[in-house]
Protein backbone atom coordinates (compact mmCIF):
# COMPACT_ATOMS: atom_id res chain seq x y z
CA UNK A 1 18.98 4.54 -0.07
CA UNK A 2 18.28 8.15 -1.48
CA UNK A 3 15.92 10.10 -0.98
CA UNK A 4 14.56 13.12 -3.30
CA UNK A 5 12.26 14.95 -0.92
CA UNK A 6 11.35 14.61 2.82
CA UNK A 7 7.57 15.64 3.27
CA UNK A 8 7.07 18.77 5.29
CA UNK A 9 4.35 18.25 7.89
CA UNK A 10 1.95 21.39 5.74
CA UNK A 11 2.22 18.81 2.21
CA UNK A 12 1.61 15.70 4.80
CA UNK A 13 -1.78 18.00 5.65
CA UNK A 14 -2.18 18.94 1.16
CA UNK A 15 -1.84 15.34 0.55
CA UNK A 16 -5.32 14.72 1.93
CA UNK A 17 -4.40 13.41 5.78
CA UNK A 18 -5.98 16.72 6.41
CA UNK A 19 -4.19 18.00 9.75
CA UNK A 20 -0.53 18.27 9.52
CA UNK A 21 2.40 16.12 11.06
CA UNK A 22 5.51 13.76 11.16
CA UNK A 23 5.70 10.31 11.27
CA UNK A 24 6.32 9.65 14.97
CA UNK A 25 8.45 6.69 14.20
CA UNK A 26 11.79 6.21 12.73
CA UNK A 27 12.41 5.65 8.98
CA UNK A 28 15.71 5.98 8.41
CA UNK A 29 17.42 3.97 11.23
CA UNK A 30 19.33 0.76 10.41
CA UNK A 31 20.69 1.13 7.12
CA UNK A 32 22.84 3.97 4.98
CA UNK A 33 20.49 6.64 3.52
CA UNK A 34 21.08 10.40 2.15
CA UNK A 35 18.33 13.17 1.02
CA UNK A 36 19.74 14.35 -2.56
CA UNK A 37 19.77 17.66 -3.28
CA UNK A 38 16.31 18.67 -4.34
CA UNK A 39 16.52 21.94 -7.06
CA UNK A 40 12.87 21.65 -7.87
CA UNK A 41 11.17 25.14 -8.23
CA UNK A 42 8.16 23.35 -5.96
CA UNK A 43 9.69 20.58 -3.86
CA UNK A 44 7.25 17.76 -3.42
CA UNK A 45 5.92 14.22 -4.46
CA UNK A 46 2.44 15.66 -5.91
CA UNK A 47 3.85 16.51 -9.39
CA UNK A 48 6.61 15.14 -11.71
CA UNK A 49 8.91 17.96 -12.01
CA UNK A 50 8.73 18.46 -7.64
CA UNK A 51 11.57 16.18 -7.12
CA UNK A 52 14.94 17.12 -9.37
CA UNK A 53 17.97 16.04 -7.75
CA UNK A 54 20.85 16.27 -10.65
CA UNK A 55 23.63 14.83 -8.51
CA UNK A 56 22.46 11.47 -8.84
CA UNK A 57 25.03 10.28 -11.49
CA UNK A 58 27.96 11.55 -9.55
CA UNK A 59 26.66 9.41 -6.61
CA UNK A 60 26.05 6.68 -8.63
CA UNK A 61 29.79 6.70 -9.55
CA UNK A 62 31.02 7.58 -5.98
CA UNK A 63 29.30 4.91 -4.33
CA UNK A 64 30.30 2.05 -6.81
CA UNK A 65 27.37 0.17 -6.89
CA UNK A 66 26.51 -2.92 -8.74
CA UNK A 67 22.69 -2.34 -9.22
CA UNK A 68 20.05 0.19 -9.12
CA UNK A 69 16.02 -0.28 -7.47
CA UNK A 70 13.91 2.64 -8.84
CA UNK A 71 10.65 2.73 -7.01
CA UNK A 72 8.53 3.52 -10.57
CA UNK A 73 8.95 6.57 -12.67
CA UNK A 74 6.39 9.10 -11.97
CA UNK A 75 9.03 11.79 -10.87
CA UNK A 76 11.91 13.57 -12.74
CA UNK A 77 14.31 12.32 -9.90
CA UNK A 78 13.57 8.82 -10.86
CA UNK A 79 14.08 9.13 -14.36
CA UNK A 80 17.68 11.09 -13.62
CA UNK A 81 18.22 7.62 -11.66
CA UNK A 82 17.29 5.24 -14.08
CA UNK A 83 19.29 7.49 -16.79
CA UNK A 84 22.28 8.03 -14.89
CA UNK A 85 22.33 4.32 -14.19
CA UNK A 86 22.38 3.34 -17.76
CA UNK A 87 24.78 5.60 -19.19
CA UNK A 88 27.11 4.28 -16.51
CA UNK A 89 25.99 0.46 -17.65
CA UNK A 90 24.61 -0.32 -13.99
CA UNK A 91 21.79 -2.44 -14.54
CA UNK A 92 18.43 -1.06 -13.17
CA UNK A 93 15.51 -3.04 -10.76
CA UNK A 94 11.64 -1.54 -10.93
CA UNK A 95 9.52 -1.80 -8.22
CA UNK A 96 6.13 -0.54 -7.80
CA UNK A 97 2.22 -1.05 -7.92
CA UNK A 98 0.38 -0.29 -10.96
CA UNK A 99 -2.10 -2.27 -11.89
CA UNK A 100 -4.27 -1.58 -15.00
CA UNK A 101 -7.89 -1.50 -12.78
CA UNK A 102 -6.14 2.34 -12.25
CA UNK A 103 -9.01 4.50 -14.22
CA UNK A 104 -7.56 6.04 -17.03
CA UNK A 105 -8.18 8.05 -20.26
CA UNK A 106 -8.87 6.21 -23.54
CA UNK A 107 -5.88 8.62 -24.80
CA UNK A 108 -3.41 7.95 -22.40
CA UNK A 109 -4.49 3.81 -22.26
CA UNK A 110 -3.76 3.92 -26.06
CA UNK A 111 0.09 6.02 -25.89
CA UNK A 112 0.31 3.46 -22.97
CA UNK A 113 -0.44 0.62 -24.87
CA UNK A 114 1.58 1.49 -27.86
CA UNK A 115 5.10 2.79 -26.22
CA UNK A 116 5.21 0.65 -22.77
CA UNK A 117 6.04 -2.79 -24.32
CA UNK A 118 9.30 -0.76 -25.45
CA UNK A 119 10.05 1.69 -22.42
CA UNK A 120 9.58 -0.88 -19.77
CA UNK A 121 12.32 -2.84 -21.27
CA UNK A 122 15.05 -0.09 -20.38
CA UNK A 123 14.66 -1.97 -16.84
CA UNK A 124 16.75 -5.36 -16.40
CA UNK A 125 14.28 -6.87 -14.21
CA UNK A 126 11.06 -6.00 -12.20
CA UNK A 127 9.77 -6.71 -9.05
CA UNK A 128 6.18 -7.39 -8.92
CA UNK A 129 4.10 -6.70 -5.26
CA UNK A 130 1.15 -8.44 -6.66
CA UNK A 131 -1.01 -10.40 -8.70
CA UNK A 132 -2.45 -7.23 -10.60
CA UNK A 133 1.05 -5.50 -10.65
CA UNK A 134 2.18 -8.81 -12.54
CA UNK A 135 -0.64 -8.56 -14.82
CA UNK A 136 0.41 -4.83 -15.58
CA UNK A 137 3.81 -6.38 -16.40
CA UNK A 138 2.66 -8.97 -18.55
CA UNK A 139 0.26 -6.89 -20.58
CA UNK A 140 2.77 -4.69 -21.84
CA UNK A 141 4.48 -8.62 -22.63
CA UNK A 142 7.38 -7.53 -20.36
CA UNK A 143 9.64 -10.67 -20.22
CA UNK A 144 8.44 -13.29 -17.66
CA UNK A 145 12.15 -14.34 -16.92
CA UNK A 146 12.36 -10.94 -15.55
CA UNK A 147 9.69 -10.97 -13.26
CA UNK A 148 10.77 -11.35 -9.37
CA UNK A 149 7.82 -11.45 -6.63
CA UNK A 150 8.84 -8.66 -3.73
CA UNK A 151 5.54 -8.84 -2.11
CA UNK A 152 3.89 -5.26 -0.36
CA UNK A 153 4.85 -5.39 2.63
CA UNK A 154 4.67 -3.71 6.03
CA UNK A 155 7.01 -4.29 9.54
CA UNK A 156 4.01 -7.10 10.86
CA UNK A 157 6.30 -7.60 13.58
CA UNK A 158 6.37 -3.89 15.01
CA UNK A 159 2.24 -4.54 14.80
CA UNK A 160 1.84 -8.18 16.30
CA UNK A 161 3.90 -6.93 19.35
CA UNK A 162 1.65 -3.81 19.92
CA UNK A 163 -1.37 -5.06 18.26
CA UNK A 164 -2.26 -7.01 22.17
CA UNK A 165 -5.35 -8.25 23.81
CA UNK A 166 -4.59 -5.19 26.27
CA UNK A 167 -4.54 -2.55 23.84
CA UNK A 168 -7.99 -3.91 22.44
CA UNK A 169 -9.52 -3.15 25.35
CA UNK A 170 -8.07 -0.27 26.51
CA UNK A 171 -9.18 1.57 23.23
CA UNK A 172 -13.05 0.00 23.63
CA UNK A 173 -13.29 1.03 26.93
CA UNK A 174 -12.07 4.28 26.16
CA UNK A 175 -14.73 4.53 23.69
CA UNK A 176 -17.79 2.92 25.72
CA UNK A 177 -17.40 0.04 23.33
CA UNK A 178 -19.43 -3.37 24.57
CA UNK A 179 -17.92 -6.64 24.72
CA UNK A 180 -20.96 -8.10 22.30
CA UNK A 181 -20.44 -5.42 20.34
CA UNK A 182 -18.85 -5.48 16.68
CA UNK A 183 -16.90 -2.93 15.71
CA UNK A 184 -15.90 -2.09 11.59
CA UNK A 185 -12.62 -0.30 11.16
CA UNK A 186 -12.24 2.19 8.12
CA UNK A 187 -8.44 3.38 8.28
CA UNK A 188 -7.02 6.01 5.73
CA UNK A 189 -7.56 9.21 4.13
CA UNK A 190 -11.42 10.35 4.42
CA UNK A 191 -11.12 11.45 0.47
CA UNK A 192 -13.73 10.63 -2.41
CA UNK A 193 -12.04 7.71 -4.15
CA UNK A 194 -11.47 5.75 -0.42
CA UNK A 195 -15.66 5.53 -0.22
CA UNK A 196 -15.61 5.37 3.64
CA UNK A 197 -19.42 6.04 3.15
CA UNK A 198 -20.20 2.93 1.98
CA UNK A 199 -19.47 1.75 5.71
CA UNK A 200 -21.41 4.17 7.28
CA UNK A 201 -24.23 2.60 4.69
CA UNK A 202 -23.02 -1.27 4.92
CA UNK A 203 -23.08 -0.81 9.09
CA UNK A 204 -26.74 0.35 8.91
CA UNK A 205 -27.67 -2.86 7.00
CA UNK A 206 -25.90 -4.65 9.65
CA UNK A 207 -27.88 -3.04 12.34
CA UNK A 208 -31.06 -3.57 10.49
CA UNK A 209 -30.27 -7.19 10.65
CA UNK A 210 -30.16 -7.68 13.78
CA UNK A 211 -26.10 -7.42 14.48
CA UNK A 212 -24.79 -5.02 17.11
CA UNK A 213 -22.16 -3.07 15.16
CA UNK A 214 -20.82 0.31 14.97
CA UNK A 215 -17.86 1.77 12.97
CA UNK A 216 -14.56 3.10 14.01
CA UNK A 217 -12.28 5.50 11.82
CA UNK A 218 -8.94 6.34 12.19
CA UNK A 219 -8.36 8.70 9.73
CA UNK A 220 -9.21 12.78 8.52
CA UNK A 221 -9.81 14.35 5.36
CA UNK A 222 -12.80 16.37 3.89
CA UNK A 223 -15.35 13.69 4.16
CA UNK A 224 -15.53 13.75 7.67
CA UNK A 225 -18.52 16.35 8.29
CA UNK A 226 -20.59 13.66 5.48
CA UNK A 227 -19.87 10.54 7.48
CA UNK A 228 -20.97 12.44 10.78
CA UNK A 229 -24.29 13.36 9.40
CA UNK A 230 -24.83 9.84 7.29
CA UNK A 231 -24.37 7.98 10.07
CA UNK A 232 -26.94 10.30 12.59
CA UNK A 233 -29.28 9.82 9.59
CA UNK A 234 -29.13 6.15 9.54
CA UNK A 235 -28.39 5.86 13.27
CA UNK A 236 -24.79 4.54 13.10
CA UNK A 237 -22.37 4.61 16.01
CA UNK A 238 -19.37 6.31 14.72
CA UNK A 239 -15.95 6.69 16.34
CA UNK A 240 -14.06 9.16 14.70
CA UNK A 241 -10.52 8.79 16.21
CA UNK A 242 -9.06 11.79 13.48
CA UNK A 243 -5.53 11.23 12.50
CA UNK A 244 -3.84 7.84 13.85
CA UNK A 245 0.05 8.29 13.60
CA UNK A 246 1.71 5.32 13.22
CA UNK A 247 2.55 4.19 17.27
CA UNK A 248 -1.12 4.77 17.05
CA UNK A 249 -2.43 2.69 14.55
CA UNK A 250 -1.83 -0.86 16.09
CA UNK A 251 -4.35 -0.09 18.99
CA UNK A 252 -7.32 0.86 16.54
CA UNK A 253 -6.62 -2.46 14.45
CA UNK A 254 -6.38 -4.51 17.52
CA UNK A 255 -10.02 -2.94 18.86
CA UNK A 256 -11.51 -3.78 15.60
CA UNK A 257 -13.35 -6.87 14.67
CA UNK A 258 -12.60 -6.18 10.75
CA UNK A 259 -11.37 -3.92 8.86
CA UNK A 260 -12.84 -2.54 5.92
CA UNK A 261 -11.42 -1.18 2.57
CA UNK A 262 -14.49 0.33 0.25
CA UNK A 263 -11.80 1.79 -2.04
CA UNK A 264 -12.00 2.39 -6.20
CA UNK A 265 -9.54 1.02 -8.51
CA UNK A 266 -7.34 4.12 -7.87
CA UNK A 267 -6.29 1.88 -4.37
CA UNK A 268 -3.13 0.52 -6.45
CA UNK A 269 -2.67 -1.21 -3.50
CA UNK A 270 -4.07 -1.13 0.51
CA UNK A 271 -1.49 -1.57 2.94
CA UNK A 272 -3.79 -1.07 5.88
CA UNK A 273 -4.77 -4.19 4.74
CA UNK A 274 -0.85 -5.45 5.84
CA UNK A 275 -1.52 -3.04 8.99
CA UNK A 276 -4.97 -4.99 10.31
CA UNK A 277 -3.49 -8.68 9.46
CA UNK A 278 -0.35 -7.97 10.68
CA UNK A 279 -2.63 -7.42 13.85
CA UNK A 280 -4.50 -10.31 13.70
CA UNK A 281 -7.59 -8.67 11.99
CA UNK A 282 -9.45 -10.09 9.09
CA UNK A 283 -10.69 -8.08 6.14
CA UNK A 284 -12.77 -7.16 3.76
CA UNK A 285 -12.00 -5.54 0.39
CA UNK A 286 -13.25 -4.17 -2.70
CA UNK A 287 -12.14 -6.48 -5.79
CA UNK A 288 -10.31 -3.13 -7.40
CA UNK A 289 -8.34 -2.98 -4.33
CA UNK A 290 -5.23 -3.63 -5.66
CA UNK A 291 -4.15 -6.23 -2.74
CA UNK A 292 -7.52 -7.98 -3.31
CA UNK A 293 -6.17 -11.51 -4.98
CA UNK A 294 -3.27 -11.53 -2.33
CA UNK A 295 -4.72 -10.57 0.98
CA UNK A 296 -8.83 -11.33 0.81
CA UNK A 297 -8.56 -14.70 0.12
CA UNK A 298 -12.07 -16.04 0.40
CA UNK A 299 -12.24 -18.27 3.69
CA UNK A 300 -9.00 -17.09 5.14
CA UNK A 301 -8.44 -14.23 6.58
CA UNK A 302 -11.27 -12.30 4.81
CA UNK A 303 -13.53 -11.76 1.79
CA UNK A 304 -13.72 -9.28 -1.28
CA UNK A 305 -17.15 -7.79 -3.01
CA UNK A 306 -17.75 -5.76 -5.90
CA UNK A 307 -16.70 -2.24 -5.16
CA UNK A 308 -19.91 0.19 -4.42
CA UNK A 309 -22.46 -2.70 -3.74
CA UNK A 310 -23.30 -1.74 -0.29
CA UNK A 311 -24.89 -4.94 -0.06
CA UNK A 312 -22.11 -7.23 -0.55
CA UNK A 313 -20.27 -5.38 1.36
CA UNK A 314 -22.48 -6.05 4.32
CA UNK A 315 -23.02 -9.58 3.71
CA UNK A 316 -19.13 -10.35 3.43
CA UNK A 317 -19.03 -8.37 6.73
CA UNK A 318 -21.78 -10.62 8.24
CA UNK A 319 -19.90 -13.66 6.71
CA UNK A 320 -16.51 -13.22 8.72
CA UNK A 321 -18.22 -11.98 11.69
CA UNK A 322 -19.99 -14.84 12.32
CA UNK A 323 -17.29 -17.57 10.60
CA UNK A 324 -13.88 -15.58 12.04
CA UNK A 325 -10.63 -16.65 10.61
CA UNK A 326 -8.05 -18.32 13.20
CA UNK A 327 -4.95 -15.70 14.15
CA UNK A 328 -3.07 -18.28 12.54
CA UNK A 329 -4.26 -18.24 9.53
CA UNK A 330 -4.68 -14.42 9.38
CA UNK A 331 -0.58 -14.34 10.66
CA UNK A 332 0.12 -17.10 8.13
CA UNK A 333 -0.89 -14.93 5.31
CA UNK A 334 0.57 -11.63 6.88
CA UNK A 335 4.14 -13.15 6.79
CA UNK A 336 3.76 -13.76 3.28
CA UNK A 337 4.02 -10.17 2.74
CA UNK A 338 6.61 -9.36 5.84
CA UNK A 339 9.63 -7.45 5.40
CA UNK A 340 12.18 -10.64 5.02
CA UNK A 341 10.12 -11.57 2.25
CA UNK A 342 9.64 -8.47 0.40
CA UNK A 343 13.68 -8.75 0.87
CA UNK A 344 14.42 -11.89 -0.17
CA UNK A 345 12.34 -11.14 -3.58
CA UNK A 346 15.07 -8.17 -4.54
CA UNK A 347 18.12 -9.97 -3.41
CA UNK A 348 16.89 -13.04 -5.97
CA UNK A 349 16.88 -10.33 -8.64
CA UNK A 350 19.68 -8.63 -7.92
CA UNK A 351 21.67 -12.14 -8.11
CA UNK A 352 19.88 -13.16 -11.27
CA UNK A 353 21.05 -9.94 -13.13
CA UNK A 354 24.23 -10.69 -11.56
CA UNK A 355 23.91 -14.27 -12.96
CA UNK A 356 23.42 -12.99 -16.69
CA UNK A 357 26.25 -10.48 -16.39
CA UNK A 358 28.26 -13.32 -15.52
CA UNK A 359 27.29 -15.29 -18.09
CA UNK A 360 27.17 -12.44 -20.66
CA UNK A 361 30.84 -11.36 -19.98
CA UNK A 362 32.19 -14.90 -20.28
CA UNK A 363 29.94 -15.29 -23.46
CA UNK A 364 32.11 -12.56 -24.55
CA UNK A 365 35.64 -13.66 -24.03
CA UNK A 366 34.87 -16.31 -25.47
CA UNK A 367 33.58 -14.89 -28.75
């Protein structure tokens, strides 16, 4: 694995967290893995030209490798990937999230929709995390026989083992939380396109209906001083845990009775969603959540409403508070999208392009 840029805990803060900090677990344990040399005039992830690591060809050639995963091609360091694999005939994976609910300019959907039907075919095979992502495939008519499922996925069994009865109520007591009382998780940035408001506003229908709920956030950003005073204007119990690292994170999921994602179509994906049913919580998400068709599935392990109707939020809310999924179901559908899985979807590529080589050279000789 390499890696063009490791996140300083100040950009961690920029990127809209809104404190700054490390990740308090390990990420590169268990497997081979070097940061490239980053030349970038402004090192970071926020803006193409902030990741520019020209030694990636001579790696490429050092290490001998038979195939090459690029994880999209927003930054300059990808492209010098994907390049460098090509002019040294190595055939080259995708993997990523885009779906085409992302909002976008009529300019830039037209250039899209006239040059990616022939750019994404510089890639031997993709692996699709979703139903949208597959869409986005197929409606630039990328070739189906090149499509591979490597599901979004999270480490569900680092969560199920911390995500425990005792940690529930340890974090409810902590808070003055009541047994009878239901409790609506919103977990991520507190920034514009995340809508945690429309909690704050869903939980106050709630109330007025007669259910004891309050809201819990693990999470900072600029919005925080608006949900304060929205929910003392409605009179909304709010919890607002600030930044959850990620040894942190299992508790609040685990205290939670659901877990709510409000977000816009700019949500690609959701993988607190893979956080709260790895943890045996249902939830509820916006239909231009990009993990909407995998993870809500209506009856299972939670429901999906039209993003911004308050409303519907509230009544899915009221729907799988009062008709709860079983754990099994919710871990059922959580181990769809586990690590072995998300696995087992690039080794299948990786031995199909391996397949065609195969086939390909011997096509050859025989020519």
């Amino acid at each position: 694995m390499f890696y063009a840029h490791n996140a300083t805990a100040a950009q961690q803060a920029a990127a809209g967290f809104g404190e700054a900090f490390t990740w308090d677990i390990d990420l590169t344990s268990g497997y081979d893995s070097q940061f490239l040399r980053n030349v970038a005039m402004r090192p970071g992830t926020d803006h193409f030209a902030g990741c520019d690591t020209p030694d990636i060809g001579e790696l490429l050639e050092a290490g001998r490798f038979t195939c090459v995963l690029a994880l999209g091609w927003h930054l300059k360091s990808m492209l010098q990937g994907i390049f460098a694999a090509k002019r040294r005939r190595l055939p080259v994976l995708v993997r990523g999230d885009s779906q085409l609910g992302t909002p976008r300019g009529r300019i830039k959907t037209e250039i899209k929709r006239l040059a990616y039907p022939l750019l994404l075919r510089a890639f031997d095979g993709a692996l699709y995390v979703g139903e949208r992502n597959r869409d986005y495939f197929r409606h630039y008519a990328y070739p189906e026989t090149q499509l591979f499922h490597s599901p979004h996925c999270v480490d569900t069994k680092r969560f199920a083992l911390a995500a425990t009865a005792d940690a529930r109520q340890r974090l409810r007591a902590r808070l003055g939380i009541g047994a009878n009382e239901a409790v609506l998780l919103f977990a991520g940035k507190l920034i514009p396109f995340k809508r945690p408001l429309d909690l704050v506003d869903a939980v106050a229908l709630l109330r007025r209906d007669g259910l004891n709920a309050r809201m819990l956030v693990a999470g900072s950003g600029p919005l925080e001083p608006d949900i304060r005073k929205r929910a003392a204007e409605l009179g909304v119990t709010v919890d607002l845990l600030g930044f959850q690292n990620q040894s942190e994170m299992p508790a609040a999921y685990a205290a939670a009775d659901l877990l709510a994602l409000p977000s816009t179509g700019r949500e690609t994906w959701g993988l607190v969603c893979n956080e709260a049913l790895a943890s045996g919580t249902p939830i509820i998400v916006s239909d231009q959540a990009g993990c909407a068709p995998d993870l809500a599935r209506e009856g299972r392990v939670g429901r999906s409403y039209d993003m911004g109707d308050v409303a519907a939020l509230a009544k899915a809310c009221t729907a799988t508070l009062t008709d709860m999924p079983a754990r099994a179901e919710i871990a059922a559908v959580s181990e769809a999208s586990s690590l072995d899985r998300a696995a087992d979807g690039i080794i299948a590529a990786v031995n199909a392009l391996g397949s065609r080589r195969r086939l390909s050279a011997t096509s050859e000789q025989l020519q």
